[in-house]
C-alpha atoms as a PDB file:
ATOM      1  CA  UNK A   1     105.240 134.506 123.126  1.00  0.00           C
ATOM      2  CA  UNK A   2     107.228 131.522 121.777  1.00  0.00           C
ATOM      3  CA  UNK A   3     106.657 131.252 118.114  1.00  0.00           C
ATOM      4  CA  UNK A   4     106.601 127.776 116.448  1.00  0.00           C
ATOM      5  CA  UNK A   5     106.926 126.899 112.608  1.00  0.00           C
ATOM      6  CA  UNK A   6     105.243 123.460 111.250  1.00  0.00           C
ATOM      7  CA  UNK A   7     107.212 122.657 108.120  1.00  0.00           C
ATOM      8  CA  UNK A   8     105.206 120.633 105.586  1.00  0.00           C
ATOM      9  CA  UNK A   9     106.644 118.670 103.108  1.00  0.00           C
ATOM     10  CA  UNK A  10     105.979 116.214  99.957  1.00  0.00           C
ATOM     11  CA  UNK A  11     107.010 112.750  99.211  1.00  0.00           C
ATOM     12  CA  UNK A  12     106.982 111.450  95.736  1.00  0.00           C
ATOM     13  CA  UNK A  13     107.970 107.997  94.138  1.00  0.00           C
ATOM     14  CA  UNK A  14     107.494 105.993  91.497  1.00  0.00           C
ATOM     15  CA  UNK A  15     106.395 101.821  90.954  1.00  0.00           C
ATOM     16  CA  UNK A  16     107.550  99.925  88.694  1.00  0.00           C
ATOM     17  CA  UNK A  17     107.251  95.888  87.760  1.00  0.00           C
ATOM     18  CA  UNK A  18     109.869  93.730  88.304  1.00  0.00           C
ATOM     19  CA  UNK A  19     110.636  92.240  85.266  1.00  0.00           C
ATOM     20  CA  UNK A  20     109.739  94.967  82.565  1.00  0.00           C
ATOM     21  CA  UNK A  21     110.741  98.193  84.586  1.00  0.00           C
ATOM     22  CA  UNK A  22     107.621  99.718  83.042  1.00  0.00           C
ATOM     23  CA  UNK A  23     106.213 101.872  84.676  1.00  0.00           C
ATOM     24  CA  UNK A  24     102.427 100.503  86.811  1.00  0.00           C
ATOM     25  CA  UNK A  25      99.176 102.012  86.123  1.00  0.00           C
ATOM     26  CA  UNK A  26      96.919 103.614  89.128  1.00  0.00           C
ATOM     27  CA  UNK A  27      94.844 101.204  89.002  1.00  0.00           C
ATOM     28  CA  UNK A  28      97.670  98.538  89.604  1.00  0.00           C
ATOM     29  CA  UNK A  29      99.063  99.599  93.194  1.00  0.00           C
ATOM     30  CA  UNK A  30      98.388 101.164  96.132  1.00  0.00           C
ATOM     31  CA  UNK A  31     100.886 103.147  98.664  1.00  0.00           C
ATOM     32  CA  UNK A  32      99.640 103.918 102.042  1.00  0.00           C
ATOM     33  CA  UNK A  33     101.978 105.771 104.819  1.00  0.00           C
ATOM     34  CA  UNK A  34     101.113 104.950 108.518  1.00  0.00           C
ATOM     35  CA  UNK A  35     100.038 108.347 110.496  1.00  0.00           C
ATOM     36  CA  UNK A  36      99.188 110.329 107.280  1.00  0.00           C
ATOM     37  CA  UNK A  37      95.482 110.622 107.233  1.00  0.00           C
ATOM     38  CA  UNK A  38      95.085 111.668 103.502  1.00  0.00           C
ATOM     39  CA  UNK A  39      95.886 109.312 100.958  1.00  0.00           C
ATOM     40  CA  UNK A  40      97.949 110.068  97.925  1.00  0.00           C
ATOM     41  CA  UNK A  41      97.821 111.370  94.430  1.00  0.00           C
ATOM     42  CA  UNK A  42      98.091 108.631  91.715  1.00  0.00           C
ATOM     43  CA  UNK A  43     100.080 110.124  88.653  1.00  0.00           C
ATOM     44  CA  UNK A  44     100.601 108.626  85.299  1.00  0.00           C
ATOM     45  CA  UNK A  45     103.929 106.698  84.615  1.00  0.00           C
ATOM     46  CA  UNK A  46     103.815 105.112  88.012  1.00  0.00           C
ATOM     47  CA  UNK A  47     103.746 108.337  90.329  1.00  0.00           C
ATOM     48  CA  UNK A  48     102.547 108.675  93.667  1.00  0.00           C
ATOM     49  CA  UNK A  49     102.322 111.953  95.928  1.00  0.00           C
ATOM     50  CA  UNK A  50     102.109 111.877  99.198  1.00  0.00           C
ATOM     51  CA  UNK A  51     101.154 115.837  99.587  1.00  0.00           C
ATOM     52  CA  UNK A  52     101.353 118.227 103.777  1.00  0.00           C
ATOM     53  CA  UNK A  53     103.275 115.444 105.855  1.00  0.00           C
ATOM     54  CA  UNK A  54     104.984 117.020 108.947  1.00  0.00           C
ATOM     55  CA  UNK A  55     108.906 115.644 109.500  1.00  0.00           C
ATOM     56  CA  UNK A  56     109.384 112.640 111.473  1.00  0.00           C
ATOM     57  CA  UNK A  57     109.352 109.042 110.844  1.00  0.00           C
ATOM     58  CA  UNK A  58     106.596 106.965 108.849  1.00  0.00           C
ATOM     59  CA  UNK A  59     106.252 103.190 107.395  1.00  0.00           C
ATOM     60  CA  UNK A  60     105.566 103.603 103.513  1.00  0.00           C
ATOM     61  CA  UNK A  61     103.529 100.583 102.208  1.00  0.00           C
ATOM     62  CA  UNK A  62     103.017  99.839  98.698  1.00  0.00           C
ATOM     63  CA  UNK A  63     101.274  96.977  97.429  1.00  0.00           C
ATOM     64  CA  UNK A  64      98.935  95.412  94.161  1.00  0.00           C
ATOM     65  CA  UNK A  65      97.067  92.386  93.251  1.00  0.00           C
ATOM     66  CA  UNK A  66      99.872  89.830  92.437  1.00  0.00           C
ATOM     67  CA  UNK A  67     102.455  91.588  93.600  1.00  0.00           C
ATOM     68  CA  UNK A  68     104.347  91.265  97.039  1.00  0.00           C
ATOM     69  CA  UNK A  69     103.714  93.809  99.681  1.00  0.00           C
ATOM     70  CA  UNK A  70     106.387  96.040 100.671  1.00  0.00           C
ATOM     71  CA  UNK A  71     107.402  97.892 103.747  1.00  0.00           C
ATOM     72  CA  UNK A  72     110.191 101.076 103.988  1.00  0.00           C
ATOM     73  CA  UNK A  73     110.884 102.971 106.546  1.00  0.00           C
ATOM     74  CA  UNK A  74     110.653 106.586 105.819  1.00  0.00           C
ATOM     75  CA  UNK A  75     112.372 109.816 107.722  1.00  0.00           C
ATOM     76  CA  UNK A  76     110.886 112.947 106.683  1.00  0.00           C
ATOM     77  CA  UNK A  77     113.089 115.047 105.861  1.00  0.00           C
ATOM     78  CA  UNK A  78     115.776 113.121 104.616  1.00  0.00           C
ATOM     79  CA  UNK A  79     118.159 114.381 101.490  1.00  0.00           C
ATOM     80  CA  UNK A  80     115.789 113.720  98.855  1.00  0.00           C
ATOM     81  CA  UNK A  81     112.180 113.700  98.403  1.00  0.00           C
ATOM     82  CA  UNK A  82     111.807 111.507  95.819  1.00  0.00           C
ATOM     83  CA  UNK A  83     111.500 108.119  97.306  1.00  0.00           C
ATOM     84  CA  UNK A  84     113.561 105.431  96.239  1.00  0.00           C
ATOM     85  CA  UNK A  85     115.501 101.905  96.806  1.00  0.00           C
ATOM     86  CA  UNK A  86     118.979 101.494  95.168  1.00  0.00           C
ATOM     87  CA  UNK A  87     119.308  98.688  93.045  1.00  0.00           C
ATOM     88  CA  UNK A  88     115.739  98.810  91.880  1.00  0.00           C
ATOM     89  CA  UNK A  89     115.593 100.393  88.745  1.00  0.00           C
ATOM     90  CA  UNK A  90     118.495 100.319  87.136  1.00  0.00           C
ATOM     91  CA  UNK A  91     121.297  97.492  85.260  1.00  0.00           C
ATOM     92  CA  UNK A  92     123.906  96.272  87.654  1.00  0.00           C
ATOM     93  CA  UNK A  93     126.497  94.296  85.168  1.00  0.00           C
ATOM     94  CA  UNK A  94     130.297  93.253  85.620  1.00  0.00           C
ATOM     95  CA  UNK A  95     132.950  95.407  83.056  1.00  0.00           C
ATOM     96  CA  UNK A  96     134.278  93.075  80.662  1.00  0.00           C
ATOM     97  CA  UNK A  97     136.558  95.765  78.656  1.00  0.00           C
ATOM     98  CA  UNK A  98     137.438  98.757  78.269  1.00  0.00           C
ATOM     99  CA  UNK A  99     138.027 101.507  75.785  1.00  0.00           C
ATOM    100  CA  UNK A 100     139.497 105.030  77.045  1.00  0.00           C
ATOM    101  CA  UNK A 101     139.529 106.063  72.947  1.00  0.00           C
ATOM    102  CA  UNK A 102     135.714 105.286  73.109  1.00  0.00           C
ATOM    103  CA  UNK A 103     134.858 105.579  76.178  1.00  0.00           C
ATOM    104  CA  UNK A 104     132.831 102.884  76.035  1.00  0.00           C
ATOM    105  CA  UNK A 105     132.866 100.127  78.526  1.00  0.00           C
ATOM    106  CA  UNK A 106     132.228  96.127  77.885  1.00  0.00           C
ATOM    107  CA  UNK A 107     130.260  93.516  79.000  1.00  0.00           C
ATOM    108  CA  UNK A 108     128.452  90.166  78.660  1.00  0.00           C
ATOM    109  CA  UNK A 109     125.300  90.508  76.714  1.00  0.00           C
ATOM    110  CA  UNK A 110     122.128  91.230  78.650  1.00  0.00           C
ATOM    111  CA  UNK A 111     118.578  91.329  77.157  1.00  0.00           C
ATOM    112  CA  UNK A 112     117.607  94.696  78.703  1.00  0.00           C
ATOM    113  CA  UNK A 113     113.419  95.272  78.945  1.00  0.00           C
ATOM    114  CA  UNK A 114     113.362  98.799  79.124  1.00  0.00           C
ATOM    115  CA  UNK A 115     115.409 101.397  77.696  1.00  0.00           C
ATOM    116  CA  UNK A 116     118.134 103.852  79.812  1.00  0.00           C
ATOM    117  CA  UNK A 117     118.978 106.981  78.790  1.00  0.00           C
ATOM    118  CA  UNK A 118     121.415 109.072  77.913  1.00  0.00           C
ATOM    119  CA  UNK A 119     122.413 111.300  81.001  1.00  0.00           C
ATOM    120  CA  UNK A 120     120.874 108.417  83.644  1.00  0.00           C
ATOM    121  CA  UNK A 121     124.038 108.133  86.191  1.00  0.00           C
ATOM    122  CA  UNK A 122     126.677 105.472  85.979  1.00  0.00           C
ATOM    123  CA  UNK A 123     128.121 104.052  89.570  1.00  0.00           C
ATOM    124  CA  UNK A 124     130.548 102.056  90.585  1.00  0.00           C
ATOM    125  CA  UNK A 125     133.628 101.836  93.635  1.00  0.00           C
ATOM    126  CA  UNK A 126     135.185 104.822  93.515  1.00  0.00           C
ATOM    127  CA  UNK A 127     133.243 106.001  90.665  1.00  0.00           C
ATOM    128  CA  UNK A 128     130.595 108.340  89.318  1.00  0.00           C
ATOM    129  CA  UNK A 129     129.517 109.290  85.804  1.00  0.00           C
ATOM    130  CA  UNK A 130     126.691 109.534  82.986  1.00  0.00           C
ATOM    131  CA  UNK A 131     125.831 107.718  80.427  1.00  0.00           C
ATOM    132  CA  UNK A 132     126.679 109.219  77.372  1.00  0.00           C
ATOM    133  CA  UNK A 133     124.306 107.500  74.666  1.00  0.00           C
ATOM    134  CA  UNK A 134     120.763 105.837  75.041  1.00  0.00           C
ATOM    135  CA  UNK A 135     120.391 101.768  75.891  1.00  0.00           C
ATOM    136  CA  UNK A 136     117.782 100.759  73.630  1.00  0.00           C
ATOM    137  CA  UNK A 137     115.463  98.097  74.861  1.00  0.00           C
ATOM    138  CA  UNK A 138     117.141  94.814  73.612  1.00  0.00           C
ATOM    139  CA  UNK A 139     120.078  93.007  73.731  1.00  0.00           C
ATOM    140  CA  UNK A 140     123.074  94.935  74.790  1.00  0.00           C
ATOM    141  CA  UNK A 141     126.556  93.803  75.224  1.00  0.00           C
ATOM    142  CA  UNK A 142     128.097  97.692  75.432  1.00  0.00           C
ATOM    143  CA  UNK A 143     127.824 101.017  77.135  1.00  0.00           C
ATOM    144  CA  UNK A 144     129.284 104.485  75.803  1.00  0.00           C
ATOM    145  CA  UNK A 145     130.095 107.226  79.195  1.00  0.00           C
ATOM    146  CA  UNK A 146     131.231 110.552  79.550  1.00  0.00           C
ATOM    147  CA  UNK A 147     134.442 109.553  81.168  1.00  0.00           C
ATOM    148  CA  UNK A 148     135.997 105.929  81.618  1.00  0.00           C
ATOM    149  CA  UNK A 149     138.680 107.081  83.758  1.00  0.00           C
ATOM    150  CA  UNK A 150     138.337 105.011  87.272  1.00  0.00           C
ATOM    151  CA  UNK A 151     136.855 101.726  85.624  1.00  0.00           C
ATOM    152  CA  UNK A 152     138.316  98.391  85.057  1.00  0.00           C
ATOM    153  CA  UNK A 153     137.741  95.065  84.058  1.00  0.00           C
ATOM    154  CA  UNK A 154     136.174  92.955  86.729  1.00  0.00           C
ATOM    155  CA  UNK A 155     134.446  96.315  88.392  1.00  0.00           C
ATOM    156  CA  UNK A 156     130.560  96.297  89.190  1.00  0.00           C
ATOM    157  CA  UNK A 157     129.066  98.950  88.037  1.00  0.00           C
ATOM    158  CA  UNK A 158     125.287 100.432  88.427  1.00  0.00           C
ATOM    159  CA  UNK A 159     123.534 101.937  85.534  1.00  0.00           C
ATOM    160  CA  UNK A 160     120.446 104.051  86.945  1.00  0.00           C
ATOM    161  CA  UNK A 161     117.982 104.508  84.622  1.00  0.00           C
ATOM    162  CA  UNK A 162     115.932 106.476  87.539  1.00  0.00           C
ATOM    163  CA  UNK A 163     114.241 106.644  91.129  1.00  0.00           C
ATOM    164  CA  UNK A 164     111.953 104.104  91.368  1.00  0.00           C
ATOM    165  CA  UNK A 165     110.517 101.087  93.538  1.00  0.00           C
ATOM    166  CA  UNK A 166     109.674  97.470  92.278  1.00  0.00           C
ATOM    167  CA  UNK A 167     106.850  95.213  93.359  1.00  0.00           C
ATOM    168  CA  UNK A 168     108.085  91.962  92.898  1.00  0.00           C
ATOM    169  CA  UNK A 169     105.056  89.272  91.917  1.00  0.00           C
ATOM    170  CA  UNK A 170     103.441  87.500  94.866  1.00  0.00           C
ATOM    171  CA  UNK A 171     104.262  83.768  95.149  1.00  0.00           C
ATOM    172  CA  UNK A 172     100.686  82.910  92.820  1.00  0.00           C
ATOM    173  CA  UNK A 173     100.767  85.606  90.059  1.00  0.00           C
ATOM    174  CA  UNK A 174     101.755  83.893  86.920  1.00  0.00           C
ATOM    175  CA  UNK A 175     105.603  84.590  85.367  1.00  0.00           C
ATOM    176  CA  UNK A 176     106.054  84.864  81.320  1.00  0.00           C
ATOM    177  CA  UNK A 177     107.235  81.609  79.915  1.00  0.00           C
ATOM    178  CA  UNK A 178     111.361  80.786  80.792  1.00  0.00           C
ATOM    179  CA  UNK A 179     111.393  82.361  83.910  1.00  0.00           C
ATOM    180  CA  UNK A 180     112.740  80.015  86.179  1.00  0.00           C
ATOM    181  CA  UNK A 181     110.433  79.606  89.175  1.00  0.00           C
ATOM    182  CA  UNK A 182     111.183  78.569  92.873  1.00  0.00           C
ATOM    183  CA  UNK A 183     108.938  78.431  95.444  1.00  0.00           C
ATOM    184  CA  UNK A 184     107.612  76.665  98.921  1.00  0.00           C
ATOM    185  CA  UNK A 185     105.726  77.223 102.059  1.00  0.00           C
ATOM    186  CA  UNK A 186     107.543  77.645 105.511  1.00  0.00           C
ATOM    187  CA  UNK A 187     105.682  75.548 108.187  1.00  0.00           C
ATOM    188  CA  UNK A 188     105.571  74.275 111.699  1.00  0.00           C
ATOM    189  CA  UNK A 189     107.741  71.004 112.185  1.00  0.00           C
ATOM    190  CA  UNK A 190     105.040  68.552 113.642  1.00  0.00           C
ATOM    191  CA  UNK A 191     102.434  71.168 113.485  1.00  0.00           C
ATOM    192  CA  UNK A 192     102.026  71.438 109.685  1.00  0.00           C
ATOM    193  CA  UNK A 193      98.758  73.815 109.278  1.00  0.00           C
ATOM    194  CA  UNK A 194     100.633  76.571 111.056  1.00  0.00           C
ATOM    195  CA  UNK A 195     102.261  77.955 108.291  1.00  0.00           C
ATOM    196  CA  UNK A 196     105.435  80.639 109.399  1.00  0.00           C
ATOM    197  CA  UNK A 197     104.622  84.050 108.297  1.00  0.00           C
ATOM    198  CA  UNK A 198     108.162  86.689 107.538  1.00  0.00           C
ATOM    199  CA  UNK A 199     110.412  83.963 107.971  1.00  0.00           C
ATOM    200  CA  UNK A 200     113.334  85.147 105.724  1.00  0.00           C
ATOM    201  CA  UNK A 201     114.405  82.909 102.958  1.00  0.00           C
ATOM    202  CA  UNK A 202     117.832  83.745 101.392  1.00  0.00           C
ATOM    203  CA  UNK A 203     119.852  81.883  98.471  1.00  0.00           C
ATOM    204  CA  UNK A 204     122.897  80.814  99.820  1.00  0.00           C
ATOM    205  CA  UNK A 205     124.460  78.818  96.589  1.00  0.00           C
ATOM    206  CA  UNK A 206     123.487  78.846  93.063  1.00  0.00           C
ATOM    207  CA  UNK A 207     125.687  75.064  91.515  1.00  0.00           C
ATOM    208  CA  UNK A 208     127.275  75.024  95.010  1.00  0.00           C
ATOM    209  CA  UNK A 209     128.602  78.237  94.779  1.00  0.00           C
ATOM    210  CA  UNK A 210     128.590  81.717  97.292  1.00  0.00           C
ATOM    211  CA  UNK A 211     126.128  83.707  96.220  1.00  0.00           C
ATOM    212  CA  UNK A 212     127.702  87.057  97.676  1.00  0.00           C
ATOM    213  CA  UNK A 213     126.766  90.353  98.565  1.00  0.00           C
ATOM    214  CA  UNK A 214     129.025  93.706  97.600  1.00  0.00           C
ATOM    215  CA  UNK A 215     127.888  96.918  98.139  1.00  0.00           C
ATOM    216  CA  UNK A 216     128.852  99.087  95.040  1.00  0.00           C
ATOM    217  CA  UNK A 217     127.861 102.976  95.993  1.00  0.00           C
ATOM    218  CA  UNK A 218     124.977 102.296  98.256  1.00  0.00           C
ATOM    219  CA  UNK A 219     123.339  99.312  96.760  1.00  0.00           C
ATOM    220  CA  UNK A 220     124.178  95.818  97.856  1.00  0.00           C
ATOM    221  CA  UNK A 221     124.264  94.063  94.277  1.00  0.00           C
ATOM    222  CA  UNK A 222     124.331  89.820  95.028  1.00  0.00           C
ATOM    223  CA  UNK A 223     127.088  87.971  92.371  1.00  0.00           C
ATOM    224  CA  UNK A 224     128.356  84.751  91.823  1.00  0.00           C
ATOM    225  CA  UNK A 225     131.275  82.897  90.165  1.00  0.00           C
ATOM    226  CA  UNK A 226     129.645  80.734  87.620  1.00  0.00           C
ATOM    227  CA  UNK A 227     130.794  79.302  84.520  1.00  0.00           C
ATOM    228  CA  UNK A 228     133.915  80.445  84.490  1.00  0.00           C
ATOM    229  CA  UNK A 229     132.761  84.616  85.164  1.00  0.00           C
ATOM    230  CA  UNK A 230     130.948  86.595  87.743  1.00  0.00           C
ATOM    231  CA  UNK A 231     127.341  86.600  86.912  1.00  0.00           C
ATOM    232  CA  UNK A 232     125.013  89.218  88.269  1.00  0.00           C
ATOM    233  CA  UNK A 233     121.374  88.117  89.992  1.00  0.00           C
ATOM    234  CA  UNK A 234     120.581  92.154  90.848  1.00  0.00           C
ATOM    235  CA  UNK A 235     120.020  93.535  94.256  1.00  0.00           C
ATOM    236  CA  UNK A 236     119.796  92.223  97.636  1.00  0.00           C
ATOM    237  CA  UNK A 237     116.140  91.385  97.941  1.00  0.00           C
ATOM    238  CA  UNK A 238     116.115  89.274  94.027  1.00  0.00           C
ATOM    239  CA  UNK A 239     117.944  86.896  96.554  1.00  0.00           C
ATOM    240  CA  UNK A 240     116.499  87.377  99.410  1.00  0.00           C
ATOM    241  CA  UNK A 241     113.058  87.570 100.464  1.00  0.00           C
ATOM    242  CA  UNK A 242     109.823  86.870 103.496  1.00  0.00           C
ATOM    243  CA  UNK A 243     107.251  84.564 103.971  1.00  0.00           C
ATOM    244  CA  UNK A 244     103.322  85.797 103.087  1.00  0.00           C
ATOM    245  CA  UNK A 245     100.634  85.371 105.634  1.00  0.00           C
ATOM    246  CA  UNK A 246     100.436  82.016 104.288  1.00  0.00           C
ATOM    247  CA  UNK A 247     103.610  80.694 104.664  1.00  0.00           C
ATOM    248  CA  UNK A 248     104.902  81.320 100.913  1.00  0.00           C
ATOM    249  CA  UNK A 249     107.677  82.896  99.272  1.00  0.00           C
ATOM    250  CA  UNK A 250     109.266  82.632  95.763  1.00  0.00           C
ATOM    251  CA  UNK A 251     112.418  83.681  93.551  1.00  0.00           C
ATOM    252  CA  UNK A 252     112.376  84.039  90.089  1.00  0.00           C
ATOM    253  CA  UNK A 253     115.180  84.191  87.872  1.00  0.00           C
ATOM    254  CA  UNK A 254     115.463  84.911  83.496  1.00  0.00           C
ATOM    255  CA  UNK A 255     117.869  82.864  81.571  1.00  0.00           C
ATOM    256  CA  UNK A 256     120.820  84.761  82.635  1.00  0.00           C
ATOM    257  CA  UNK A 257     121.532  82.020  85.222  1.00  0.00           C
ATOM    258  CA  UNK A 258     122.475  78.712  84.064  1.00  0.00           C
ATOM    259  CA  UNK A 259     121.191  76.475  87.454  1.00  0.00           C
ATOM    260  CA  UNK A 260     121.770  72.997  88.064  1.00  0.00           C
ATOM    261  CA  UNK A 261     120.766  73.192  92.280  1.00  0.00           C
ATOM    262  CA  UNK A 262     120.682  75.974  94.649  1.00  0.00           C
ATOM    263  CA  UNK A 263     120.710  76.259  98.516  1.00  0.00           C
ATOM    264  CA  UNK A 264     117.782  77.672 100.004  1.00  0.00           C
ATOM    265  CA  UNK A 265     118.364  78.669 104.069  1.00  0.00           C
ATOM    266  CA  UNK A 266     115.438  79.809 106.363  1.00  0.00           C
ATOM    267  CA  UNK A 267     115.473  81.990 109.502  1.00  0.00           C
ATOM    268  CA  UNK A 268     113.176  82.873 111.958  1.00  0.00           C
ATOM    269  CA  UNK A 269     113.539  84.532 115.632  1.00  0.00           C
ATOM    270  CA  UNK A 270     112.394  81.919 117.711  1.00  0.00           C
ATOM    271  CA  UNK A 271     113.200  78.994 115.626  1.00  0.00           C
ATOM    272  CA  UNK A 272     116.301  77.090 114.438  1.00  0.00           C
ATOM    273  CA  UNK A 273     117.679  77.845 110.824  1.00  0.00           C
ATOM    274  CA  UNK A 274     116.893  75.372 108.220  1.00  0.00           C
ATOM    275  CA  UNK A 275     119.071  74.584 104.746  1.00  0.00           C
ATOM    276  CA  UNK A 276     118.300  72.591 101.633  1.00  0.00           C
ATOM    277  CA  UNK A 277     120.244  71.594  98.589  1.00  0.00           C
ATOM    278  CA  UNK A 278     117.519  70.972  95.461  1.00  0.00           C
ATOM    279  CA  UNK A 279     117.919  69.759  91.893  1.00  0.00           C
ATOM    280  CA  UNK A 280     116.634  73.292  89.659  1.00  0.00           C
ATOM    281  CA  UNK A 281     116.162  72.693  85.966  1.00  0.00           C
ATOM    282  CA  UNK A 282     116.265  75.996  83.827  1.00  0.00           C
ATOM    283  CA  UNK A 283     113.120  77.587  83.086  1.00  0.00           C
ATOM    284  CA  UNK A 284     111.010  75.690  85.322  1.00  0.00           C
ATOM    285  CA  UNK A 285     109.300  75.784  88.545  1.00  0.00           C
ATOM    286  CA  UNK A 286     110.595  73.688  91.709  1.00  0.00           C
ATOM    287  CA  UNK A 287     109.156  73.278  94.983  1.00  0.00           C
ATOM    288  CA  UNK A 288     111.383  73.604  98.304  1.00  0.00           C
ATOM    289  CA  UNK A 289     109.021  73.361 101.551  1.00  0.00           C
ATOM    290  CA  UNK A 290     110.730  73.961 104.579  1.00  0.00           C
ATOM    291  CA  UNK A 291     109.725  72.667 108.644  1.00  0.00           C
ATOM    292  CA  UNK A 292     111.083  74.965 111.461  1.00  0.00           C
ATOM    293  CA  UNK A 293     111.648  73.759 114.960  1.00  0.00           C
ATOM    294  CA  UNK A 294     110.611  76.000 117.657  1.00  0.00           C
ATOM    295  CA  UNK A 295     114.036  76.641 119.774  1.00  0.00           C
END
């Protein structure tokens, strides 16, 4: 008699908002995993546990009123199970100085919303260490490590303050005042009430300039040259995101990026791409509506 072992195993992960980093409530989100009958257990601080899943591969959905759904493929087992997506909860900033005697590293300052703490992990090329004193929530222009050895000026560098996924706002949930707002609706050229649903919409340019994508130790952190320095817009998907069932999408942005026009361009299998220049003024919302042409 052959006989055969089921391993069962746990997935955990945590929410967070976008522009905070705190932390959701229960009541604020849902995650659902396709194929796993039972539902999960809500924890405070943003926890969810997905309890007895068998290995193999699964679609992890988490969602909340005025926030954006979001998909992620999940392979149970895979190295860790606590669920998260780099770049998402953490401060991605470019090394202005610094200081072996210290060991304390430079930068421009950043209004940070939530504090990181001392021991979160510090990444960048080539490089891995800990933080070596708390970030206080505030404005922060400085960061002491355990080690500097390995860093320079002009390096990217990833400060993780832990696991964690964000829901970023849905394109009608209102932003806190100086946020600057862009959004649109993808539709049908000549055929205007069908509205494209996951088109992907990408900024190409912020004041005619590359917006670029470099992966620094797993996460794909998007930069640009502007005014005269590299300025840092986060991870892949704060530049990059899909249409709702309606057509919409939107970017936000604080006042760490000084806009005068960005370039918007739309994709779509089965259609042709689409680009547009717009006029942006700081802390305000524009509209950029886009017509695709079936190919």
């Amino acid at each position: 008699m052959t006989e055969t072992v089921f391993q069962r195993l746990s997935l955990a992960g945590q929410v967070i908002e976008d522009l905070t980093h705190r932390p959701l409530r229960p009541a604020q989100f849902r995650a659902l995993m396709g194929g796993v009958e039972r539902g999960p257990e809500y924890k405070s601080d943003g926890f969810f546990v997905f309890s007895d899943i068998l290995p193999g591969e699964y679609s992890l959905q988490v969602s909340g009123p005025g926030y954006q759904n979001h998909r992620y493929g999940i392979t149970i087992p895979f190295p860790a199970l606590v669920f998260d997506q780099p770049g998402d909860n953490e401060l991605a900033l470019v090394v202005k100085t610094v200081n072996g005697g210290s060991k304390k590293i430079g930068f421009d300052p950043v209004n940070l919303n939530r504090e990181i703490r001392a021991g979160s992990s510090v990444k960048s090329t080539g490089f891995s260490g800990l933080l070596a004193e708390d970030l206080d929530a505030g404005q922060i222009s400085e960061a002491k490590l355990d080690d500097v050895t390995g860093i320079g000026a002009g390096d990217l560098v990833r400060i993780i303050r832990d696991r964690g996924v964000r829901l970023r706002f849905d394109p009608y949930a209102p932003l806190p005042f100086g946020a600057t707002r862009i959004v649109g609706k993808v539709l049908r050229a000549n055929v205007p009430e069908v509205q494209v649903k996951g088109a992907l919409v990408r900024v190409r340019k912020i004041n005619g300039v590359q917006v670029n994508l470099t992966t620094v130790a797993g996460a794909k952190i998007a930069t640009a040259d502007l005014a005269g320095g590299k300025v840092v817009f986060g991870a892949e998907r704060d530049i990059s995101t899909v249409t709702n069932s309606e057509g919409d999408y939107n970017f936000y942005f604080l006042d760490t990026v000084p806009f005068v026009n960005v370039t918007l361009r739309v994709t779509m299998d089965g259609y042709g791409p689409k680009t547009s220049t717009r006029p942006v003024t700081q802390g305000q919302r524009t509209r950029i509506d886009f017509q695709l042409t079936l190919l």
